[in-house]
Protein backbone atom coordinates (compact mmCIF):
# COMPACT_ATOMS: atom_id res chain seq x y z
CA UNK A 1 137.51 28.32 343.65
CA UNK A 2 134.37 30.13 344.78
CA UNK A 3 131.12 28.90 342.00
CA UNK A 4 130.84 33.09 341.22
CA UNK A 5 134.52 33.29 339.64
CA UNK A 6 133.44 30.29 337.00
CA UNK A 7 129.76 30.91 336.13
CA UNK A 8 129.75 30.40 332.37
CA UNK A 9 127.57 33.44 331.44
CA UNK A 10 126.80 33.20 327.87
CA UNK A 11 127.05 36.84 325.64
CA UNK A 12 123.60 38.07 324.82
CA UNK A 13 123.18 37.96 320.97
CA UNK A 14 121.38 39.55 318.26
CA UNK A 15 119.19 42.77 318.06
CA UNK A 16 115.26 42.21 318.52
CA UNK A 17 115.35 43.63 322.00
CA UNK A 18 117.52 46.39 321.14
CA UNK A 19 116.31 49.38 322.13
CA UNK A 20 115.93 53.01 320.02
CA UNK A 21 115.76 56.80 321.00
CA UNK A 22 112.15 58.29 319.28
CA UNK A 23 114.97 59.46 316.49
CA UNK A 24 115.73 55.54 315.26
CA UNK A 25 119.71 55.65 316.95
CA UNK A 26 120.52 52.41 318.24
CA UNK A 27 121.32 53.29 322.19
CA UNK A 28 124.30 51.70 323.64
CA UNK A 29 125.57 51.51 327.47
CA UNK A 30 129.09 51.21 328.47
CA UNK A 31 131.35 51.63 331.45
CA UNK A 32 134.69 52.45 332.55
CA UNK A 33 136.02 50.38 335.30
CA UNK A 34 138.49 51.39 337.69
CA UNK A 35 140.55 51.21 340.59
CA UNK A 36 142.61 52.72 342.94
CA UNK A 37 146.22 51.87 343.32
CA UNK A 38 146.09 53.33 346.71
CA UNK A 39 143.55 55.19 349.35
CA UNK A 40 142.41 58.98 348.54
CA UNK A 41 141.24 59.41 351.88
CA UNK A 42 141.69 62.83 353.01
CA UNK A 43 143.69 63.72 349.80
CA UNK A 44 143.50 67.11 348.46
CA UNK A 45 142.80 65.90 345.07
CA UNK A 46 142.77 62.78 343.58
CA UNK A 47 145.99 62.17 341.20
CA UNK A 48 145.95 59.83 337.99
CA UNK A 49 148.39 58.17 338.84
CA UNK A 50 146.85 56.73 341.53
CA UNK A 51 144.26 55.15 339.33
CA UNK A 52 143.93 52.79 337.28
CA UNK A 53 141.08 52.18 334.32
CA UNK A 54 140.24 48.83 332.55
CA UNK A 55 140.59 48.76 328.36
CA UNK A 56 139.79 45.67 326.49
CA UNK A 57 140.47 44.89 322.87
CA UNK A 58 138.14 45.63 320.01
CA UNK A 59 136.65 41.86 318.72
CA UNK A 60 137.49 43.54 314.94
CA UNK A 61 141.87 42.86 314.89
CA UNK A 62 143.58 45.85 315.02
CA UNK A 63 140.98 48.51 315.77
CA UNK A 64 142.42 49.81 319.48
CA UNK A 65 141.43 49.17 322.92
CA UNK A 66 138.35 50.51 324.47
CA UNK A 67 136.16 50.17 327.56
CA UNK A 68 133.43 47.87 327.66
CA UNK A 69 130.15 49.20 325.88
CA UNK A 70 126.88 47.36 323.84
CA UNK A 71 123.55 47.37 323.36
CA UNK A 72 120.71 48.57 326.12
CA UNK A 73 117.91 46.07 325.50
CA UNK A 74 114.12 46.49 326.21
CA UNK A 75 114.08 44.04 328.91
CA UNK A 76 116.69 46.26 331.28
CA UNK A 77 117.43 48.79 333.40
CA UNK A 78 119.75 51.64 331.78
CA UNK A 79 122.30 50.45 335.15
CA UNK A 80 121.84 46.87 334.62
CA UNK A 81 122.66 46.65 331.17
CA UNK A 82 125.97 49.22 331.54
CA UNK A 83 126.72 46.33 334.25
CA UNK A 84 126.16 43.34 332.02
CA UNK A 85 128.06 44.78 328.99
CA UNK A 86 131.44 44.75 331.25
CA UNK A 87 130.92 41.48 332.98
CA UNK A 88 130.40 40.14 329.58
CA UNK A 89 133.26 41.81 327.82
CA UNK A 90 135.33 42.49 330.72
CA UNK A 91 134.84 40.28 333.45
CA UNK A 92 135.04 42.69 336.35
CA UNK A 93 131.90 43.16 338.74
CA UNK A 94 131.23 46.16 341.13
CA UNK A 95 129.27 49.49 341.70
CA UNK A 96 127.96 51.36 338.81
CA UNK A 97 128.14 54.98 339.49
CA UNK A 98 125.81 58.09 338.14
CA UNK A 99 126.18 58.59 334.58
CA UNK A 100 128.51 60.91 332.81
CA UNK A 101 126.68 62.16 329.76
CA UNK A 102 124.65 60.81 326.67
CA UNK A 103 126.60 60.96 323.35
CA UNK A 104 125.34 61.21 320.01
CA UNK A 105 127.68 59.49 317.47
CA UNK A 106 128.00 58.45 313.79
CA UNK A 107 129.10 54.86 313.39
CA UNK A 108 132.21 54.45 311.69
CA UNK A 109 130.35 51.65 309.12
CA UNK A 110 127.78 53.36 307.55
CA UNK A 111 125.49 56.52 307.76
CA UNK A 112 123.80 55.24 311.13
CA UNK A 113 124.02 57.03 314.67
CA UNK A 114 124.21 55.68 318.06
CA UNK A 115 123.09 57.56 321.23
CA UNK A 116 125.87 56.20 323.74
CA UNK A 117 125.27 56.59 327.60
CA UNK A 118 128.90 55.73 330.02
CA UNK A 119 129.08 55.35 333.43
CA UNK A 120 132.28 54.71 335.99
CA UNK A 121 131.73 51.57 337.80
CA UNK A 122 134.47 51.40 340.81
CA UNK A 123 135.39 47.47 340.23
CA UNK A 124 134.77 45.08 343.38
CA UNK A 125 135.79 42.07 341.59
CA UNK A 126 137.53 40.76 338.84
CA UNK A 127 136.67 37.20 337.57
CA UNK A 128 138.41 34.51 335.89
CA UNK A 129 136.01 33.52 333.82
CA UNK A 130 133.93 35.69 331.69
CA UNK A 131 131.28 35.19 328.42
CA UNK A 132 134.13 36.89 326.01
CA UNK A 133 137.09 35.66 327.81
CA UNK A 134 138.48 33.81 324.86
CA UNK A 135 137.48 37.15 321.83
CA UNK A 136 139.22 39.84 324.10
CA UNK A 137 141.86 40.97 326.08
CA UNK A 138 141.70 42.99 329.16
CA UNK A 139 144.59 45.37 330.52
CA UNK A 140 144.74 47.71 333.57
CA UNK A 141 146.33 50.98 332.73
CA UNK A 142 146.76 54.43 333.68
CA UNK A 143 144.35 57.47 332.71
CA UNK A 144 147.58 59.32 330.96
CA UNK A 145 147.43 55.53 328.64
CA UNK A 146 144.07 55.11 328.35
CA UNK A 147 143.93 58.48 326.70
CA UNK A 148 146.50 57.55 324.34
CA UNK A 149 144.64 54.32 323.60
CA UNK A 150 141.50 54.69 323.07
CA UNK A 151 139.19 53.65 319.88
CA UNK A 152 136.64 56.62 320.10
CA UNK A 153 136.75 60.23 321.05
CA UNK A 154 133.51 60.16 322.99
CA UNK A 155 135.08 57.14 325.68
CA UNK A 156 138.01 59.33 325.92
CA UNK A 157 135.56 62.79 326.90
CA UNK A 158 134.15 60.62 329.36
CA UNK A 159 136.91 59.56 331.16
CA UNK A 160 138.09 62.95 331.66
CA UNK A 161 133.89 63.32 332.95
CA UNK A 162 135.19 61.01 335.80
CA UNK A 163 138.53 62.14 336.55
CA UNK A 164 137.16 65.49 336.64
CA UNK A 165 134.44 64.36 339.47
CA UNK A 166 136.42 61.83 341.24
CA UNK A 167 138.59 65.29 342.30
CA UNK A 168 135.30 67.28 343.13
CA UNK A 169 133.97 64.14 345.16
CA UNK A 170 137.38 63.93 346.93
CA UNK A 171 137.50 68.37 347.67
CA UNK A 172 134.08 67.90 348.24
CA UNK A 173 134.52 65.34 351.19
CA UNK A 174 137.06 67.42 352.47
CA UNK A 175 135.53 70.68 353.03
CA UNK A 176 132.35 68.62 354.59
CA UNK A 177 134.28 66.88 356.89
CA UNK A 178 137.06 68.82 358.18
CA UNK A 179 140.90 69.78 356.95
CA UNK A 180 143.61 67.30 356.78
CA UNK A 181 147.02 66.97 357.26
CA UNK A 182 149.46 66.07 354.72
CA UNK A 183 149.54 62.62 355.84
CA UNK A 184 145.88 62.77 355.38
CA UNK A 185 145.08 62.38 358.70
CA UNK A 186 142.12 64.64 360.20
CA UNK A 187 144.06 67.02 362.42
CA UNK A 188 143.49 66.76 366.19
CA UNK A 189 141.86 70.33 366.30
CA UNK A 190 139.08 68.99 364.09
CA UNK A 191 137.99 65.54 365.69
């Protein structure tokens, strides 16, 4: 077993390098990991079912799945704490993407609001071992379930944010670099 799949990261506590937008909102970072069952190459558009996103479970019983998310602290980059939320809570490693929006959002609790930033991150590697390994429970599923799934309305808007420009990334690659065939092949005519 390779020393990276057992490193015994330990779950950053506590809140006195949280930081706060200029209006006192707690800001939070999350991402949504995911995969592809298969390649998009040269695909037309990229279909849902041929991804896959990761949920975990809430640490509170009961209270839904939802994709890794926590505090941005003073000491990190936005990037770099989206990344260290999901090996923590997730234990899956790999690129984090450009961000799909800022959300502004009451917490369930009390009167307080959180400004919430998400971002894909396209998973490289999954680990064995991970800080909240033994609180939560991880679960690849499709986009149509993690829809149904979800804890909040805001994770949900996001992940239509990436399906939405995983299919303009794929068109886009296509009309830069040539037609395809069905197969998605590049057609003879263009090479």
């Amino acid at each position: 077993m390779e020393l990276k799949n057992i490193v015994g990261l330990v779950s950053r506590t506590g809140r006195h390098k949280q930081r706060y937008n200029f209006h006192g909102h707690r800001q939070v970072v999350g991402c949504i990991p995911y995969r592809y069952k298969g390649g998009i190459v040269g695909r037309s558009q990229v279909e849902e079912e041929e991804m896959e996103v990761l949920v975990i479970t809430s640490q509170r019983k009961g209270k839904g799945m939802l994709f890794p998310k926590g505090g941005w602290e003073t000491d990190e980059l936005i990037e770099s704490a989206a990344l260290r939320e999901t090996v923590e809570e997730a234990g899956v490693v790999g690129d984090v993407e450009c961000s799909l929006g800022k959300w502004n959002i009451k917490n369930k609790n009390n009167d307080n609001c959180s400004e919430c930033h998400m971002f894909p991150l396209l998973v490289k590697e999954q680990l064995e071992f991970w800080p909240e390994k033994d609180s939560r429970q991880r679960l690849w599923i499709s986009v149509r379930e993690a829809r149904k799934v979800c804890q909040y309305w805001w994770m949900t808007e996001a992940l239509e944010k990436l399906v939405d420009r995983l299919r303009a990334q794929v068109k886009e690659d296509i009309t830069d670099n040539g037609s395809f065939n069905q197969g998605g092949v590049k057609s003879k005519s263009n090479l």
